[in-house]
PDB file of N, CA and C in Angstrom:
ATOM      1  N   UNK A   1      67.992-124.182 -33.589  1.00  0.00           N
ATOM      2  CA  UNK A   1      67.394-123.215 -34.498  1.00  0.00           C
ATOM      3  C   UNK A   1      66.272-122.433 -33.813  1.00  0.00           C
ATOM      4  N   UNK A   2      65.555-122.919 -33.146  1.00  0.00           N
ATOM      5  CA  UNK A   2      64.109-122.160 -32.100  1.00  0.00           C
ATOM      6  C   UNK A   2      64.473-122.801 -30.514  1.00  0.00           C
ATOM      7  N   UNK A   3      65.545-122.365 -30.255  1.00  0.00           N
ATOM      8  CA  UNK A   3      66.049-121.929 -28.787  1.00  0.00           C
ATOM      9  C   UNK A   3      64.702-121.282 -28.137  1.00  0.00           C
ATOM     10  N   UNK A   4      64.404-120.272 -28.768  1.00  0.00           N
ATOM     11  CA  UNK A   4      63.817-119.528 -27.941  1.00  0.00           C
ATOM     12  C   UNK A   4      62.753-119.659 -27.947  1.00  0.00           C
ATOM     13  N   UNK A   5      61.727-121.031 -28.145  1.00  0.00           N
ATOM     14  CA  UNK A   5      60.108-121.109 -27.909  1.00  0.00           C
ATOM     15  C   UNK A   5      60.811-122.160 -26.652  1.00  0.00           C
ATOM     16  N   UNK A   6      59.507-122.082 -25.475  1.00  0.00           N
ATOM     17  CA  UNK A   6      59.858-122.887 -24.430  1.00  0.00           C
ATOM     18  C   UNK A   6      58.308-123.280 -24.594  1.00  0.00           C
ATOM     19  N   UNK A   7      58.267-124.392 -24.198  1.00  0.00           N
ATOM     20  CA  UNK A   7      56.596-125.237 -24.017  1.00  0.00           C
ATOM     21  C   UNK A   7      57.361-125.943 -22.691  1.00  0.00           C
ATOM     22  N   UNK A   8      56.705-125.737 -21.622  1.00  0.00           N
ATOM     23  CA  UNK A   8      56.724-126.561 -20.256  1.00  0.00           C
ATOM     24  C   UNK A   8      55.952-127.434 -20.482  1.00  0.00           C
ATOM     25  N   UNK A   9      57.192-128.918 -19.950  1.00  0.00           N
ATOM     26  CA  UNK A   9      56.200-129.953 -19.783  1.00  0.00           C
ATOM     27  C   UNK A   9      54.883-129.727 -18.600  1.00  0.00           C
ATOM     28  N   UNK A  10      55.159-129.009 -17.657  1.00  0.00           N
ATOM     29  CA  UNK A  10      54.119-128.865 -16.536  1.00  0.00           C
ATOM     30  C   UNK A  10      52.898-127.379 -16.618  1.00  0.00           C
ATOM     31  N   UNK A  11      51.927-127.915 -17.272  1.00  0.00           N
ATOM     32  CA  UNK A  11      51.337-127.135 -17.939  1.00  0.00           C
ATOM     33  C   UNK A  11      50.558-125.898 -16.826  1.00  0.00           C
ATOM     34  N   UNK A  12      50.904-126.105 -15.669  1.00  0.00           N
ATOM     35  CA  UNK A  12      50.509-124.814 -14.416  1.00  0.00           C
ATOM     36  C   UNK A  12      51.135-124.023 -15.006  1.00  0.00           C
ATOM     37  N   UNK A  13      52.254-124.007 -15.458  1.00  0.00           N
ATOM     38  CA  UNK A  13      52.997-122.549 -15.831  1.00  0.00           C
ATOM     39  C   UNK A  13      52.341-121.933 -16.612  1.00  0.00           C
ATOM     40  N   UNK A  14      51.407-122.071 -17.878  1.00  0.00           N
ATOM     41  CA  UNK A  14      50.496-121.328 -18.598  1.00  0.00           C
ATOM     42  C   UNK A  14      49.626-120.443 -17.651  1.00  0.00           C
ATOM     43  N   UNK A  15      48.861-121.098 -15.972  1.00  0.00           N
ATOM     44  CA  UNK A  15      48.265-120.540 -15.486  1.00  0.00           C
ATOM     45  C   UNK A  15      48.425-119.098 -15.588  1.00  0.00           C
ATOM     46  N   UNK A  16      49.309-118.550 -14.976  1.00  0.00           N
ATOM     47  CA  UNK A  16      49.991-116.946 -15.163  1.00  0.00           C
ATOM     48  C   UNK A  16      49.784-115.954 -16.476  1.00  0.00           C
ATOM     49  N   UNK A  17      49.818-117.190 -17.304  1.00  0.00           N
ATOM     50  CA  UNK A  17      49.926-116.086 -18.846  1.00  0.00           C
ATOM     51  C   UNK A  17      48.566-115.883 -18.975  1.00  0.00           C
ATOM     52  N   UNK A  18      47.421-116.714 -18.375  1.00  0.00           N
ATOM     53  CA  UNK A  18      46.148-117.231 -19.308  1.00  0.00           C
ATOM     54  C   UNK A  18      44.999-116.247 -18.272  1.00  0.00           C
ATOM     55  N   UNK A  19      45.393-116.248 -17.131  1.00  0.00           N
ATOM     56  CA  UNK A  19      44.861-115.035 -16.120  1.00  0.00           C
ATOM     57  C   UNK A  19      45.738-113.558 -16.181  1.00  0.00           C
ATOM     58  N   UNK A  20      46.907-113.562 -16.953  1.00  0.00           N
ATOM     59  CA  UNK A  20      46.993-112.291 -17.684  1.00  0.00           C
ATOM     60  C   UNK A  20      46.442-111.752 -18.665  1.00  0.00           C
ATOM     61  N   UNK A  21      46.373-112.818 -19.493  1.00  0.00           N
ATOM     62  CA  UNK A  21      45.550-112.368 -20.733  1.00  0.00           C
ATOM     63  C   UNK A  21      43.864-112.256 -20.350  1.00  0.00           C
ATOM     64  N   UNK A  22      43.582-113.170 -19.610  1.00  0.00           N
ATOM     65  CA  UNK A  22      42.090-112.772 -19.522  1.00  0.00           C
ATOM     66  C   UNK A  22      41.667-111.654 -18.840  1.00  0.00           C
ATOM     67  N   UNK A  23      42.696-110.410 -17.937  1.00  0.00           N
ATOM     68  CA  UNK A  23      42.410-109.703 -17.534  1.00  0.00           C
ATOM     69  C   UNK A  23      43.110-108.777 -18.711  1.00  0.00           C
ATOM     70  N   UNK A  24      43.638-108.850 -19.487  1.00  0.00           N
ATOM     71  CA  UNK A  24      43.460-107.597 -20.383  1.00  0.00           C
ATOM     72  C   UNK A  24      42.777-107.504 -21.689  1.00  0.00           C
ATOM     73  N   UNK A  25      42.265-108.552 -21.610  1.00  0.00           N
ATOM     74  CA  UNK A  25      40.992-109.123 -22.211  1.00  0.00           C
ATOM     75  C   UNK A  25      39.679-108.930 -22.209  1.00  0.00           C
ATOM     76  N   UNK A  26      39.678-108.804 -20.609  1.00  0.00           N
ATOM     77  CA  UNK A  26      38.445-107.593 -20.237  1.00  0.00           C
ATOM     78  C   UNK A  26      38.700-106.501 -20.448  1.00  0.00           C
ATOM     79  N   UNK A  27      39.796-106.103 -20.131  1.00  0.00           N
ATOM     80  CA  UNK A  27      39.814-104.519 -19.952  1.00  0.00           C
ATOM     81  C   UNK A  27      39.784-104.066 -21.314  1.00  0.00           C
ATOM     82  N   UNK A  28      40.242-104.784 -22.300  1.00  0.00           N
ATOM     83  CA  UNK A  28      39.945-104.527 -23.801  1.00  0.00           C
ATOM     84  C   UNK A  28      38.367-103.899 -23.886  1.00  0.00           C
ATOM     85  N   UNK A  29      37.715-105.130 -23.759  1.00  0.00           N
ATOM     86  CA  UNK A  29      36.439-105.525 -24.124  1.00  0.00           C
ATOM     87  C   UNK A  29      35.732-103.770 -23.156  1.00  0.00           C
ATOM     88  N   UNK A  30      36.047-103.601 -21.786  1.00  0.00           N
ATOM     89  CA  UNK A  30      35.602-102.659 -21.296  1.00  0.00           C
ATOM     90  C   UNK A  30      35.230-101.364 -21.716  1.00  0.00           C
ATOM     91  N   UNK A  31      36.675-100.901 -22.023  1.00  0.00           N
ATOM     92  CA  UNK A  31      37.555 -99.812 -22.973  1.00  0.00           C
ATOM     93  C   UNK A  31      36.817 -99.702 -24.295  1.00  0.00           C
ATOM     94  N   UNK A  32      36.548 -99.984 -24.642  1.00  0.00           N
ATOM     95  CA  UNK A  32      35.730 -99.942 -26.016  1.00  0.00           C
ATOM     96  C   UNK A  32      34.370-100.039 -25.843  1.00  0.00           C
ATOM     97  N   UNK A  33      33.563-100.669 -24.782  1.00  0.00           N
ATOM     98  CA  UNK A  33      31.680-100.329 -24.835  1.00  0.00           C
ATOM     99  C   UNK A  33      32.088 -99.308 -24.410  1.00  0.00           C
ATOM    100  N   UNK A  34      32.493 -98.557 -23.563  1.00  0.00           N
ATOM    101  CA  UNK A  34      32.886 -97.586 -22.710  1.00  0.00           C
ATOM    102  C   UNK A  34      32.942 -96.480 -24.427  1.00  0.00           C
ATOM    103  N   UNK A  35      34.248 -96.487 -25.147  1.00  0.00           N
ATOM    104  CA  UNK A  35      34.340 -95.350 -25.973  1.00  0.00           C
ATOM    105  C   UNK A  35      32.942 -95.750 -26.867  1.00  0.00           C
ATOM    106  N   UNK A  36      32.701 -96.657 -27.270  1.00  0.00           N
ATOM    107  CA  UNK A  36      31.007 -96.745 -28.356  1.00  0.00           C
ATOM    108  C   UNK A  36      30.216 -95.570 -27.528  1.00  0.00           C
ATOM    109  N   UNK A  37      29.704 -96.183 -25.941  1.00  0.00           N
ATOM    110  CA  UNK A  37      28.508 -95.429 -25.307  1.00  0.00           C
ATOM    111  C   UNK A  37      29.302 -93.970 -25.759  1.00  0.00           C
ATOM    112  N   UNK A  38      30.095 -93.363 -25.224  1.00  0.00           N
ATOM    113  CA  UNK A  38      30.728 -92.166 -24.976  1.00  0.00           C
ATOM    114  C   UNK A  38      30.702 -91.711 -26.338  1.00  0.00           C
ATOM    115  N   UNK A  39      30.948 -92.046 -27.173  1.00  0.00           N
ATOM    116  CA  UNK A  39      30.432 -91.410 -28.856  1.00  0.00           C
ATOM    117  C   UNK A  39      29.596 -91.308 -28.848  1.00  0.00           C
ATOM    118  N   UNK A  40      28.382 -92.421 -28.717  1.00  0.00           N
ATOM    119  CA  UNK A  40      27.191 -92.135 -29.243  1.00  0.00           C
ATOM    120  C   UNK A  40      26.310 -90.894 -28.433  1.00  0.00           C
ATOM    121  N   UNK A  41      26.995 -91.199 -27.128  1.00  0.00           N
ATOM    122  CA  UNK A  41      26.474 -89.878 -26.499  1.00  0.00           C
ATOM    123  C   UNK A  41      27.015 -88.674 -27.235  1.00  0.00           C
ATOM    124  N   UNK A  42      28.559 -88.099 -27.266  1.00  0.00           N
ATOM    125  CA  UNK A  42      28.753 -87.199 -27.596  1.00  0.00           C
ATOM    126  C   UNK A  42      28.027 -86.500 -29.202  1.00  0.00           C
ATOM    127  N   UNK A  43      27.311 -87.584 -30.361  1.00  0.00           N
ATOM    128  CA  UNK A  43      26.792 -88.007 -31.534  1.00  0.00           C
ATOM    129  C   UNK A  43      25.572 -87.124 -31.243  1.00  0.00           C
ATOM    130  N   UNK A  44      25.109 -87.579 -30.078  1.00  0.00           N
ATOM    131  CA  UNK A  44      23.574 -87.480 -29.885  1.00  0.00           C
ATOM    132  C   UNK A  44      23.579 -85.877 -29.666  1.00  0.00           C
ATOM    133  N   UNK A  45      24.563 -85.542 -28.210  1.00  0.00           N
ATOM    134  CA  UNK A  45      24.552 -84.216 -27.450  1.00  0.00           C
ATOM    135  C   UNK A  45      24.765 -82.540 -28.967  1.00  0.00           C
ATOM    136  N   UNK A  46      25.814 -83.342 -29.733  1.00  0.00           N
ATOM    137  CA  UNK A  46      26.593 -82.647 -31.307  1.00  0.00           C
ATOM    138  C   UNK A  46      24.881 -82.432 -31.510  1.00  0.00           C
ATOM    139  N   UNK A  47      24.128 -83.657 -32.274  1.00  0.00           N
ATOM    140  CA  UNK A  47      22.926 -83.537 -33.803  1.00  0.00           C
ATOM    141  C   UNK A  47      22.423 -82.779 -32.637  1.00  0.00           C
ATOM    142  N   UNK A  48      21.840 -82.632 -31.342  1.00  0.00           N
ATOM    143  CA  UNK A  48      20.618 -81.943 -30.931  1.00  0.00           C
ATOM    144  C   UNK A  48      21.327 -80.091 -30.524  1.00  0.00           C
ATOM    145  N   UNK A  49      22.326 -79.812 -30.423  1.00  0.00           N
ATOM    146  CA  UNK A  49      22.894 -79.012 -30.327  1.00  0.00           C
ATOM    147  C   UNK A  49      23.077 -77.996 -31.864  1.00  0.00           C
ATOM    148  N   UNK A  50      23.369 -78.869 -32.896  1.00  0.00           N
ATOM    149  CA  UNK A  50      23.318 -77.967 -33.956  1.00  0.00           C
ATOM    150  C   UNK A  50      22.484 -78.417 -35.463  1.00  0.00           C
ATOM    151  N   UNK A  51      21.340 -79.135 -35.146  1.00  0.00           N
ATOM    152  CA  UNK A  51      20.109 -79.526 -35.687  1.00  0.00           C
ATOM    153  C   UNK A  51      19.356 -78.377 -36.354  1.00  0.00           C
ATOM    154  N   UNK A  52      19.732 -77.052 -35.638  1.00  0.00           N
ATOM    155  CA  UNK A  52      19.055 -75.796 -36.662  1.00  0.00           C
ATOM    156  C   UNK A  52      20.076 -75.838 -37.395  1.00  0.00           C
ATOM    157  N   UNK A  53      21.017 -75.786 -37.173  1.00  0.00           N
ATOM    158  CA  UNK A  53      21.958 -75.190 -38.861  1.00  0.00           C
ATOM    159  C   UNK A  53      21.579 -76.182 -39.746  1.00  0.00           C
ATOM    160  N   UNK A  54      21.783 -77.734 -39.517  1.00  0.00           N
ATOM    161  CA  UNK A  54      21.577 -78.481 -40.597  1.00  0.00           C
ATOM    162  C   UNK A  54      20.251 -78.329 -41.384  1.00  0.00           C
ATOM    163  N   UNK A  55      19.068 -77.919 -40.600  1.00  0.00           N
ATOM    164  CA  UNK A  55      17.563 -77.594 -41.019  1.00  0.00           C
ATOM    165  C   UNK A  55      18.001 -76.615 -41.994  1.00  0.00           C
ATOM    166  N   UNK A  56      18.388 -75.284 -41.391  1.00  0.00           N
ATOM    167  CA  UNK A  56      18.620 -73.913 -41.940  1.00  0.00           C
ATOM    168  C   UNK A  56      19.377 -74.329 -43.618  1.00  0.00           C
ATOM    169  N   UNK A  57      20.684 -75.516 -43.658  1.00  0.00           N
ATOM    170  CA  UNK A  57      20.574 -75.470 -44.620  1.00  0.00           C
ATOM    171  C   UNK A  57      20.546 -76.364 -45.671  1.00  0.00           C
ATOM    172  N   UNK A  58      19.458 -77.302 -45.129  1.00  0.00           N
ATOM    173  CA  UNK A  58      18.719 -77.871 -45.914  1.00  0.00           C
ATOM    174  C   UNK A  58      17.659 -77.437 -47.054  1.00  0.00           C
ATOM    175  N   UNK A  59      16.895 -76.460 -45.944  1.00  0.00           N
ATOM    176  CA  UNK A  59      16.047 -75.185 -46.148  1.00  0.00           C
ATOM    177  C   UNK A  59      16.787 -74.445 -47.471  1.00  0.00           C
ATOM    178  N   UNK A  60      17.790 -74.371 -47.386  1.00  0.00           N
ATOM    179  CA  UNK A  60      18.575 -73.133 -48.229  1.00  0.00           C
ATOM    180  C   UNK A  60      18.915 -73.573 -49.432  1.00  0.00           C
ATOM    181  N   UNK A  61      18.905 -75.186 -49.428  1.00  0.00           N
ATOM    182  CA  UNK A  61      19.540 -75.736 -50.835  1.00  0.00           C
ATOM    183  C   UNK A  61      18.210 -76.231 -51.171  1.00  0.00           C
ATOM    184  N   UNK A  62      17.023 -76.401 -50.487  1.00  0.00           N
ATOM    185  CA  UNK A  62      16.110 -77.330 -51.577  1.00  0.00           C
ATOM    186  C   UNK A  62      15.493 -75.543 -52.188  1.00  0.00           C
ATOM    187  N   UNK A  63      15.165 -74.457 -51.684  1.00  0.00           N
ATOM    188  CA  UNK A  63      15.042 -73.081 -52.369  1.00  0.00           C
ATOM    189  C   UNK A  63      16.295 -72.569 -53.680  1.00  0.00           C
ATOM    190  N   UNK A  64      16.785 -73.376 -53.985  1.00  0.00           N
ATOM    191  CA  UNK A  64      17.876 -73.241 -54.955  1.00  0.00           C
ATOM    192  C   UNK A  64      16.955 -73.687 -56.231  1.00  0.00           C
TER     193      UNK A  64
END
């Protein structure tokens, strides 16, 4: 019925899977501080770039 799960009695054979996974495991983990920093920069570079319009119409709705 489950042919197809294999568990080796000689448990070296996991070695391979477990240093695969831990290297894309990092690269996960990398890949993502990597896009956070890179937003928050692009977040930062956006609000200081168009910080007058939002003033301008802030300005415009509390004169309402």
């Amino acid at each position: 019925m489950m042919e197809f799960l294999y568990f080796p009695n000689d448990k070296s054979e996991y070695i391979p899977a477990i240093i695969t996974f831990a290297i894309f495991l990092i690269g996960a983990i990398v890949a993502t501080i990597y896009f956070i920093k890179k937003s928050r920069k692009e977040e930062k570079e956006f609000d200081e770039q168009y910080m007058h319009v939002t003033v301008e119409k802030e300005e415009h709705a509390s004169k309402k």
